[in-house]
C-alpha atoms as a PDB file:
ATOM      1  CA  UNK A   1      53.222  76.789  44.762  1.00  0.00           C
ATOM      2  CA  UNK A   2      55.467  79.161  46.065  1.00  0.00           C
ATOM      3  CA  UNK A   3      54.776  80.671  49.675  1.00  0.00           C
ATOM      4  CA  UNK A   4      55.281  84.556  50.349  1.00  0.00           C
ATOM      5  CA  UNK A   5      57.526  85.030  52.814  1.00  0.00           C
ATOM      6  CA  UNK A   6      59.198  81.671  53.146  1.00  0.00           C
ATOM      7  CA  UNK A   7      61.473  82.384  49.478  1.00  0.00           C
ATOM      8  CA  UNK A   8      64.813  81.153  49.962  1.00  0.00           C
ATOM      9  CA  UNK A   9      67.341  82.055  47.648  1.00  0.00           C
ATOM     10  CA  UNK A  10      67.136  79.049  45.621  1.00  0.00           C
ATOM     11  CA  UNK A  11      63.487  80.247  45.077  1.00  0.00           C
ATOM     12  CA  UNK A  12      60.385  78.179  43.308  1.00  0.00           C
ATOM     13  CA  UNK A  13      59.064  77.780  47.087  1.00  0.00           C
ATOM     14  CA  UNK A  14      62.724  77.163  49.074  1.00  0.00           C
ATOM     15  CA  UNK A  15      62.608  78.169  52.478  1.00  0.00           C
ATOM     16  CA  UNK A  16      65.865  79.869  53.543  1.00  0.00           C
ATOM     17  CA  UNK A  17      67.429  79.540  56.528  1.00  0.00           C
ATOM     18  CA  UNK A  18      69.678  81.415  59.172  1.00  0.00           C
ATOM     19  CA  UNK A  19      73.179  82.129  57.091  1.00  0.00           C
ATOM     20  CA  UNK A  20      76.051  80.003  58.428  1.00  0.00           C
ATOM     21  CA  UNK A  21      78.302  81.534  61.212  1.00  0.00           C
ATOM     22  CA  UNK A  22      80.879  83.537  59.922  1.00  0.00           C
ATOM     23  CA  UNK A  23      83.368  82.132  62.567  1.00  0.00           C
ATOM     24  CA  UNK A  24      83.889  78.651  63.894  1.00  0.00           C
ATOM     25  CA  UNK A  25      84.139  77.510  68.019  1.00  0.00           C
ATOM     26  CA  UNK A  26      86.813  74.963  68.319  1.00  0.00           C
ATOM     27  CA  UNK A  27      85.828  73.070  71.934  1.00  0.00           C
ATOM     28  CA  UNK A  28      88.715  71.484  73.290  1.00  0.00           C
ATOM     29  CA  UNK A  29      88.084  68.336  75.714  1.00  0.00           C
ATOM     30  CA  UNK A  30      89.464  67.861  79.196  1.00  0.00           C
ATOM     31  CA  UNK A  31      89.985  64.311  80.962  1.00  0.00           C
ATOM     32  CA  UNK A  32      89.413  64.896  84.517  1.00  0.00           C
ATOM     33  CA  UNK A  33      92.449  63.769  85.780  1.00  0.00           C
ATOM     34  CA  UNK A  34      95.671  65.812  84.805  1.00  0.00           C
ATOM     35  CA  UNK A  35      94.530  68.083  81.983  1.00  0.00           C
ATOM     36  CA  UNK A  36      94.792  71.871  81.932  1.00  0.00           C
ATOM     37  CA  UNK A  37      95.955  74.805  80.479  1.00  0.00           C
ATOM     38  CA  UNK A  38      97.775  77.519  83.100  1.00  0.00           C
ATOM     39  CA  UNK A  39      98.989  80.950  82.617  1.00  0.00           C
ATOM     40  CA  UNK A  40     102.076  81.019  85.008  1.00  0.00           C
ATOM     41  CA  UNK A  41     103.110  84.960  85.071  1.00  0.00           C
ATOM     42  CA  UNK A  42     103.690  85.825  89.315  1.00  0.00           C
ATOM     43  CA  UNK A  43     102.678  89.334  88.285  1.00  0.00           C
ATOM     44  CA  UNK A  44      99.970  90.444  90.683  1.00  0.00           C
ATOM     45  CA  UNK A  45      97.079  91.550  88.753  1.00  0.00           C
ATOM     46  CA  UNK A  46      95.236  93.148  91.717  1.00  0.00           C
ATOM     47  CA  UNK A  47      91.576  92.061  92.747  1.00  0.00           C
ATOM     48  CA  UNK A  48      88.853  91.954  90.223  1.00  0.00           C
ATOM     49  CA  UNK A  49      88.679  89.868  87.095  1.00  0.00           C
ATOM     50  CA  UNK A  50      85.698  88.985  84.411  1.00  0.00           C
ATOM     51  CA  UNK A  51      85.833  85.401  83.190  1.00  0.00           C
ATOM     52  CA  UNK A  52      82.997  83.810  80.346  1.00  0.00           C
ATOM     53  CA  UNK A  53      83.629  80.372  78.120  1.00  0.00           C
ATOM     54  CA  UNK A  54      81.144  77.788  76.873  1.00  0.00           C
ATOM     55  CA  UNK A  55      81.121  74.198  79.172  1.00  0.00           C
ATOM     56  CA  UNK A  56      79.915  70.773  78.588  1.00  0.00           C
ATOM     57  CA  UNK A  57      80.553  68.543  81.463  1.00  0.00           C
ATOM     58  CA  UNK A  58      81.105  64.641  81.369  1.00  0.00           C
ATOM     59  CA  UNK A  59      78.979  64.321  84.078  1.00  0.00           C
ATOM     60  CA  UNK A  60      76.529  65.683  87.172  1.00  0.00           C
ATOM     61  CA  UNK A  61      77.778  64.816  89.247  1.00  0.00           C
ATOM     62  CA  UNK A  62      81.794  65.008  89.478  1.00  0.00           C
ATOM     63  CA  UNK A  63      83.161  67.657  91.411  1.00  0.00           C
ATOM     64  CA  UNK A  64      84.563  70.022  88.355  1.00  0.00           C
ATOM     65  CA  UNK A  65      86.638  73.195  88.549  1.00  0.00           C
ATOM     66  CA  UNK A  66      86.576  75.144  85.492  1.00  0.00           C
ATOM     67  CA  UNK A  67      88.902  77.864  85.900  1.00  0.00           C
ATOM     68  CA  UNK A  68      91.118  78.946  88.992  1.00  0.00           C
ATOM     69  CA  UNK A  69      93.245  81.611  89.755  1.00  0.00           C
ATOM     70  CA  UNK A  70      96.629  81.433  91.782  1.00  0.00           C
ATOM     71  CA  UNK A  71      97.943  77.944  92.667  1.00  0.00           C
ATOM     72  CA  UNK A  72      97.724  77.307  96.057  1.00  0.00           C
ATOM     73  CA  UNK A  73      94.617  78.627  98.721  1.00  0.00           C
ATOM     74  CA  UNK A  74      94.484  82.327  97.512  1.00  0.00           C
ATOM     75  CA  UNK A  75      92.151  83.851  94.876  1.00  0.00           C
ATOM     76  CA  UNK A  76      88.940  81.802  93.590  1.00  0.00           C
ATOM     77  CA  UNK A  77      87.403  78.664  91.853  1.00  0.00           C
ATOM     78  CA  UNK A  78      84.741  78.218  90.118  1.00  0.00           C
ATOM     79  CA  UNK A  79      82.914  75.022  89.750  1.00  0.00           C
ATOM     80  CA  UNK A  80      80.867  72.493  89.986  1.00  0.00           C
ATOM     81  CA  UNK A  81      79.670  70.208  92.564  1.00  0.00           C
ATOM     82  CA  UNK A  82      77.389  67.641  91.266  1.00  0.00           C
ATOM     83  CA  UNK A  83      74.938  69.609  89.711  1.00  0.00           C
ATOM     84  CA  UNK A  84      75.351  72.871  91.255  1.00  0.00           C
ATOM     85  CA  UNK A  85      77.788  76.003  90.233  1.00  0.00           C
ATOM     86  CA  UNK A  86      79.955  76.691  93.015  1.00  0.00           C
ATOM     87  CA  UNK A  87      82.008  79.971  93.292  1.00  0.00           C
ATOM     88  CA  UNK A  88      84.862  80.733  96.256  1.00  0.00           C
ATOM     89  CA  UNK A  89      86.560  83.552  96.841  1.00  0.00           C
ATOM     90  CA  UNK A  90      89.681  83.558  99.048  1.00  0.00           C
ATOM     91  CA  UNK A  91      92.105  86.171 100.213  1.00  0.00           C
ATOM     92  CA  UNK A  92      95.734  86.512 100.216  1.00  0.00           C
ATOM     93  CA  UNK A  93      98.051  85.998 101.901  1.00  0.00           C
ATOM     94  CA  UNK A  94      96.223  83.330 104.314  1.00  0.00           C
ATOM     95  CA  UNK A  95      93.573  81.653 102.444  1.00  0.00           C
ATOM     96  CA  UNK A  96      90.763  83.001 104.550  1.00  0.00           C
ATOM     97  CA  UNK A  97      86.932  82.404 102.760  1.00  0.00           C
ATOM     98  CA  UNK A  98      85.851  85.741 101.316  1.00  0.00           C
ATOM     99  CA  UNK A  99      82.496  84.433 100.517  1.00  0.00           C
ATOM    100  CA  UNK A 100      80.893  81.522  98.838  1.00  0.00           C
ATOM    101  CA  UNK A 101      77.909  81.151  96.579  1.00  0.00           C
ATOM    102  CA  UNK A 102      75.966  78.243  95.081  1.00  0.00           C
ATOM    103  CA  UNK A 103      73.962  78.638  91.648  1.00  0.00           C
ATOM    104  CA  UNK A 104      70.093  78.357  92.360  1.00  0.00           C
ATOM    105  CA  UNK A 105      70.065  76.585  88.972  1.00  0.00           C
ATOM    106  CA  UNK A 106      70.974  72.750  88.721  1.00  0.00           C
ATOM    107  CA  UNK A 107      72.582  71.901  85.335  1.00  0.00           C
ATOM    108  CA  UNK A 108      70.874  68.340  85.417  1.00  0.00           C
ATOM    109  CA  UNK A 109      72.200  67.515  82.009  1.00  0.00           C
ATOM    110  CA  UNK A 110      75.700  67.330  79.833  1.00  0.00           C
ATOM    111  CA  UNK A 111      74.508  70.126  77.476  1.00  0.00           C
ATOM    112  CA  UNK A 112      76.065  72.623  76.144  1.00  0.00           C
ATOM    113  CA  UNK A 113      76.201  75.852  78.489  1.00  0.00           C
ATOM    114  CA  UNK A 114      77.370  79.187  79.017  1.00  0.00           C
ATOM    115  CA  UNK A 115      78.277  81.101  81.987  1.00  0.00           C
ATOM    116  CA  UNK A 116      80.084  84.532  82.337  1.00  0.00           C
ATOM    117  CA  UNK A 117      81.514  85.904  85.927  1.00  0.00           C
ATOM    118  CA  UNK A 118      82.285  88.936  87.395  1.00  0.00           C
ATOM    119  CA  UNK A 119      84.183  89.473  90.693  1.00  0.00           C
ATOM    120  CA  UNK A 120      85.235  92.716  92.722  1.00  0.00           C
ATOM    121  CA  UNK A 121      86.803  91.938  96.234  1.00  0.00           C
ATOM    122  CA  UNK A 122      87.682  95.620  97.345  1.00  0.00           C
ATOM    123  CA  UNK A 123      84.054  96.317  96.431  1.00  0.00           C
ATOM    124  CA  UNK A 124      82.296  93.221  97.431  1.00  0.00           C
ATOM    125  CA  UNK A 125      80.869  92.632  94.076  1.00  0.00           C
ATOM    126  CA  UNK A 126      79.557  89.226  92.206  1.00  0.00           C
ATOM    127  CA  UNK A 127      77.346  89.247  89.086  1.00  0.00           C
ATOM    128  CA  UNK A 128      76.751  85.510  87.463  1.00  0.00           C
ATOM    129  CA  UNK A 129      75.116  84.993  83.948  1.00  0.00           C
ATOM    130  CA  UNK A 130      74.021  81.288  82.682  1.00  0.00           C
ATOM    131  CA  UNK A 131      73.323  80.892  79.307  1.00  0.00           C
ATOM    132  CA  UNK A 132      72.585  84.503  79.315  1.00  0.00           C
ATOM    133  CA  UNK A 133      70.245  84.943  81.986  1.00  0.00           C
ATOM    134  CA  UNK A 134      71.295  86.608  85.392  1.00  0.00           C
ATOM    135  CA  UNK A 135      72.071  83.732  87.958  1.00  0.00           C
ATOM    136  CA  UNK A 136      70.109  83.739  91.588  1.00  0.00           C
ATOM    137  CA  UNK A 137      73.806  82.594  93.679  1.00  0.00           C
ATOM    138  CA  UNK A 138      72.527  82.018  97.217  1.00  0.00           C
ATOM    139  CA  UNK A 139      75.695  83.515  99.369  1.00  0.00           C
ATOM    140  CA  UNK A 140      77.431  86.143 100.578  1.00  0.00           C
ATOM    141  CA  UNK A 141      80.630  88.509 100.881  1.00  0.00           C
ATOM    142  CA  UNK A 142      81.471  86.843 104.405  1.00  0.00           C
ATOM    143  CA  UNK A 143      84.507  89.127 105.637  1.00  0.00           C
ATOM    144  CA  UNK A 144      86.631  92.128 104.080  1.00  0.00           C
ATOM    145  CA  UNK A 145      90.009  91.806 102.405  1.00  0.00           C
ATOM    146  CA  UNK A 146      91.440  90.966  98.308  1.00  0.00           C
ATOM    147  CA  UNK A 147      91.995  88.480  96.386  1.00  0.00           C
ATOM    148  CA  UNK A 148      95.517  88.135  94.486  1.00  0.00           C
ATOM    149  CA  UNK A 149      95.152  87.568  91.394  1.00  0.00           C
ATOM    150  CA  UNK A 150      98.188  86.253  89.889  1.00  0.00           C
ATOM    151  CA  UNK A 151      97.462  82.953  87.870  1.00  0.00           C
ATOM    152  CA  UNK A 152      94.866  81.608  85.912  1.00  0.00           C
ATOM    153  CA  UNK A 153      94.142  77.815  84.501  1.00  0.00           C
ATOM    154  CA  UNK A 154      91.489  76.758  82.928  1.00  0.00           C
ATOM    155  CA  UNK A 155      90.757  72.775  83.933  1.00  0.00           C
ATOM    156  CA  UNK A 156      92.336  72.352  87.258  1.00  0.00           C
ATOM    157  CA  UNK A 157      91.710  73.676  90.740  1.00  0.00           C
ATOM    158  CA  UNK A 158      94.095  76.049  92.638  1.00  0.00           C
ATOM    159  CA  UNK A 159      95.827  73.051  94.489  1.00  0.00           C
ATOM    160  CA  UNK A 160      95.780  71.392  91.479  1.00  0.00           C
ATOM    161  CA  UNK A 161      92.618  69.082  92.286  1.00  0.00           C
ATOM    162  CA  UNK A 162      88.960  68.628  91.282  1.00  0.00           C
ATOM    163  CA  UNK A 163      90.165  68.505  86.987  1.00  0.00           C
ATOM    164  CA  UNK A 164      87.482  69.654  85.126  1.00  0.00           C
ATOM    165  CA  UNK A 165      85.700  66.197  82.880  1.00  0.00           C
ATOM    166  CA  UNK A 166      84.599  67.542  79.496  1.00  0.00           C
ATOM    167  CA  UNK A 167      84.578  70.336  77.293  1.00  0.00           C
ATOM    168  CA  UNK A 168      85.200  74.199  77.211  1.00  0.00           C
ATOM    169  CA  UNK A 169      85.072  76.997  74.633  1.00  0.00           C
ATOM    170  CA  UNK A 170      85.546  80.088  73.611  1.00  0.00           C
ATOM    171  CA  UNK A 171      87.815  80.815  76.812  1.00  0.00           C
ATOM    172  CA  UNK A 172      87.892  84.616  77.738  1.00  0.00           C
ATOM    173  CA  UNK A 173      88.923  86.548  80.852  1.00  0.00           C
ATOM    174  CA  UNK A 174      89.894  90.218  81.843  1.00  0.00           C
ATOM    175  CA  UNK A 175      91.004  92.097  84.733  1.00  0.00           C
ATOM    176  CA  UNK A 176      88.090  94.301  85.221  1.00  0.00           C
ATOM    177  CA  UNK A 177      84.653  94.241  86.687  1.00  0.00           C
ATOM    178  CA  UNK A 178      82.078  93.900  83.677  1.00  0.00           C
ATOM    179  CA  UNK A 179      78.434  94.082  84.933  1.00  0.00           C
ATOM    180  CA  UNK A 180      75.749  93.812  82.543  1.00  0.00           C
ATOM    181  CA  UNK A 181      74.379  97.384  82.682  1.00  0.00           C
ATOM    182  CA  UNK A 182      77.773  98.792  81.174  1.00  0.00           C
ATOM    183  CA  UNK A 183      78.749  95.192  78.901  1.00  0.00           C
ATOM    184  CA  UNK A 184      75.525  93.755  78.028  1.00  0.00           C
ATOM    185  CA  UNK A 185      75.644  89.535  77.997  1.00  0.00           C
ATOM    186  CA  UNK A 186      74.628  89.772  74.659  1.00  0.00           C
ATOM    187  CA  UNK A 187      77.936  90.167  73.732  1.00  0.00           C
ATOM    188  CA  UNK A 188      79.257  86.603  74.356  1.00  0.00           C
ATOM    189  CA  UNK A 189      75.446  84.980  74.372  1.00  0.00           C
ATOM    190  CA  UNK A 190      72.523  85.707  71.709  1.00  0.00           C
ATOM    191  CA  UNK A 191      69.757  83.456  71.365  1.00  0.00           C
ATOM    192  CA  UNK A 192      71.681  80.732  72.887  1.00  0.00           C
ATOM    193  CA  UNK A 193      74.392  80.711  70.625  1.00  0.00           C
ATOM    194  CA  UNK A 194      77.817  81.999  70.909  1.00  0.00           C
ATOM    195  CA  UNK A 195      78.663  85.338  69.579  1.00  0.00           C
ATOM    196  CA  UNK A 196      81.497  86.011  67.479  1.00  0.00           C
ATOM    197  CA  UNK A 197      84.298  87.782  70.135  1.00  0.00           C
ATOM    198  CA  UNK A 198      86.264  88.769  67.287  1.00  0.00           C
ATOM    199  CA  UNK A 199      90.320  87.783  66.214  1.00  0.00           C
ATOM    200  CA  UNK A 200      91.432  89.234  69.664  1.00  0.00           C
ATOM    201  CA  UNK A 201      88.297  88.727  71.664  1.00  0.00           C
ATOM    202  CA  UNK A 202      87.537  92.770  71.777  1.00  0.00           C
ATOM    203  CA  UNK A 203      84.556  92.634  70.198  1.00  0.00           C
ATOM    204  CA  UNK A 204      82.584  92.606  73.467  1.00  0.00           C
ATOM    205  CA  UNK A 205      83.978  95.115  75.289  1.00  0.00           C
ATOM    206  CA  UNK A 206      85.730  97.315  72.459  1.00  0.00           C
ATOM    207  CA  UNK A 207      88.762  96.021  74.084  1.00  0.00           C
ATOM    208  CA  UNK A 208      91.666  93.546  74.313  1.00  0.00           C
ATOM    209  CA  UNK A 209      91.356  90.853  77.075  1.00  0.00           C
ATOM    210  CA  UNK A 210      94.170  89.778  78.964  1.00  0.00           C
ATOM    211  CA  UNK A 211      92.800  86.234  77.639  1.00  0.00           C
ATOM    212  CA  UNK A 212      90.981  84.874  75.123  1.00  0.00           C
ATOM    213  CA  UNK A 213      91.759  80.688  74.069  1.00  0.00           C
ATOM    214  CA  UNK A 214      90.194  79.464  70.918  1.00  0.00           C
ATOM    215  CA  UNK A 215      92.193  77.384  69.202  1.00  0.00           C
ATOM    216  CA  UNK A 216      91.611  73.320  68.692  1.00  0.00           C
ATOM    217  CA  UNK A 217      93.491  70.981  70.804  1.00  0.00           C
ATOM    218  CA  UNK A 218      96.699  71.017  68.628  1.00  0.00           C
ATOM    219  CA  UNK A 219      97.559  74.735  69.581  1.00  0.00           C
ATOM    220  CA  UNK A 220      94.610  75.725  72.385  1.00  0.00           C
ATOM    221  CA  UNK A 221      97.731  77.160  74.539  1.00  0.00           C
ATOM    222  CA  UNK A 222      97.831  80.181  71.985  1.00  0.00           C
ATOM    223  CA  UNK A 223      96.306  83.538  73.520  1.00  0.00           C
ATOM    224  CA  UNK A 224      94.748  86.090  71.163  1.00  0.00           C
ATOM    225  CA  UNK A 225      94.395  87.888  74.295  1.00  0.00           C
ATOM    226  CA  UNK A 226      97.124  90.841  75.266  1.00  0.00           C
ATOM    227  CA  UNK A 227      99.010  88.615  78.100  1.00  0.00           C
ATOM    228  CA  UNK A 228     101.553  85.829  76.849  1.00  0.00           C
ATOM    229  CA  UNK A 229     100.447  82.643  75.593  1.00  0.00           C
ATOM    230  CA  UNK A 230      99.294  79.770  78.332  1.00  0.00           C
ATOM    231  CA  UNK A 231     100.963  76.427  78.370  1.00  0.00           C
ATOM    232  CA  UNK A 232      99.238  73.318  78.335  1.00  0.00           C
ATOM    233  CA  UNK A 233      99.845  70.336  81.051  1.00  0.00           C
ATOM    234  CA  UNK A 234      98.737  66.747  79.936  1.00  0.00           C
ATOM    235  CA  UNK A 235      97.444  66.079  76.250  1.00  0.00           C
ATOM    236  CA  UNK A 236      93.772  67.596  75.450  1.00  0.00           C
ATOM    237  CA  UNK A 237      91.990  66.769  72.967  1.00  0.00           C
ATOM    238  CA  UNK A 238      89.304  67.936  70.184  1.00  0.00           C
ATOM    239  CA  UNK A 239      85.502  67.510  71.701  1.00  0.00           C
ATOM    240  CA  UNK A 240      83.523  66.296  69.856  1.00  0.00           C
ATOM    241  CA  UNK A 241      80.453  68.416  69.630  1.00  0.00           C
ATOM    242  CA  UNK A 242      80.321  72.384  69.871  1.00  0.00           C
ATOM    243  CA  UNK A 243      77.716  74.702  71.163  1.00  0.00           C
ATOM    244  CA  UNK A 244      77.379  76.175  67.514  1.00  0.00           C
ATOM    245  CA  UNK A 245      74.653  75.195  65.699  1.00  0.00           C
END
């Protein structure tokens, strides 16, 4: 018997399914102990920045950085610590705490998830989406003053500590401030599955980012972004699960 409304195309009662992606996530695995991938340029790129990637972590409760920028006590991390997301803000020159904020969320699990952030020091502005859904961070702007911004790794900590244990995708920053009202989250996120950024990751902001990493393990270094192309320290590896169904 065939069943209105559940024809596939192989009809005679098929149900069809969602098509296949038309574009494939290549998740690249960490080890948490000297793998990460660093853009090194000592160009300052001023004070604001708007970061986004898939994560899977080994663990909940290692104490996980998942991208930095600068390499010593200036600009910000964002991580984990156990189950928490943890973001810090610092100034430069001088290291002093511009705020911190803790994720009212626990990730209690290894799953895949997805997390976007957007940071404005001049203005004093932090907007957090996890897989897709605006993030309650309990914290505050605690004094006045920039952030740097003139490196970025993915993996690693900005004194080269706290490695990030598992797996990240779909790696894209830019240096701008990209709230929700003006750059929906729909454009990395839908249904909780990743959304295809395009060759150069423009597709969710109509323009190029300074970084977008996508590539498997052999070449995840390459940037299709408009800055140069990061280097990779240690050997990473292919994960072995993605968060595409």
């Amino acid at each position: 018997m065939q069943v209105a409304g559940l024809m596939g195309t192989g009809g005679g009662g098929d149900v069809g399914g969602p098509p296949p992606p038309s574009f494939t996530v290549n998740p690249i695995k960490f080890d948490g102990s000297n793998d990460y991938i660093r853009y090194g340029n000592q160009t300052h790129y001023g004070d604001k920045f708007t970061m986004a990637c898939w994560f899977k972590r080994q663990s909940t409760t290692a104490f996980d950085t998942f991208f930095s920028t600068n390499a010593g006590v200036n600009g910000t991390e964002i991580e984990f610590n156990g189950s928490t997301l943890r973001i810090q803000a610092y100034t430069w020159p001088g290291g002093a705490t511009l705020g911190q904020w803790v994720s009212s969320t626990s990730f209690n699990d290894t799953d895949w998830h997805h997390v976007r952030v957007a940071m404005d020091s001049t203005n004093q502005l932090l907007e957090v989406y996890t897989d897709g859904t605006l993030e309650s961070m309990s914290g505050s702007w605690s004094t006045t003053g920039n952030m740097d911004l003139y490196q970025f790794t993915w993996g690693v900590g900005t004194l080269e500590s706290n490695d990030y244990d598992g797996c990240l995708a779909e790696m894209w920053m830019d240096l701008a401030y990209y709230d929700n009202a003006t750059y929906p989250i729909t454009g990395w996120i839908s249904g909780g599955e990743p959304v295809d950024l395009g060759a150069d990751g423009s597709n969710p902001t109509g323009a190029q980012p300074h970084t977008y990493l996508k590539d498997t393990a052999t070449t995840c270094g390459t940037n299709y972004g408009s800055a140069a192309d990061y280097n990779e320290i240690g050997t990473l590896t292919d994960c072995s699960t993605s968060p595409q169904n």
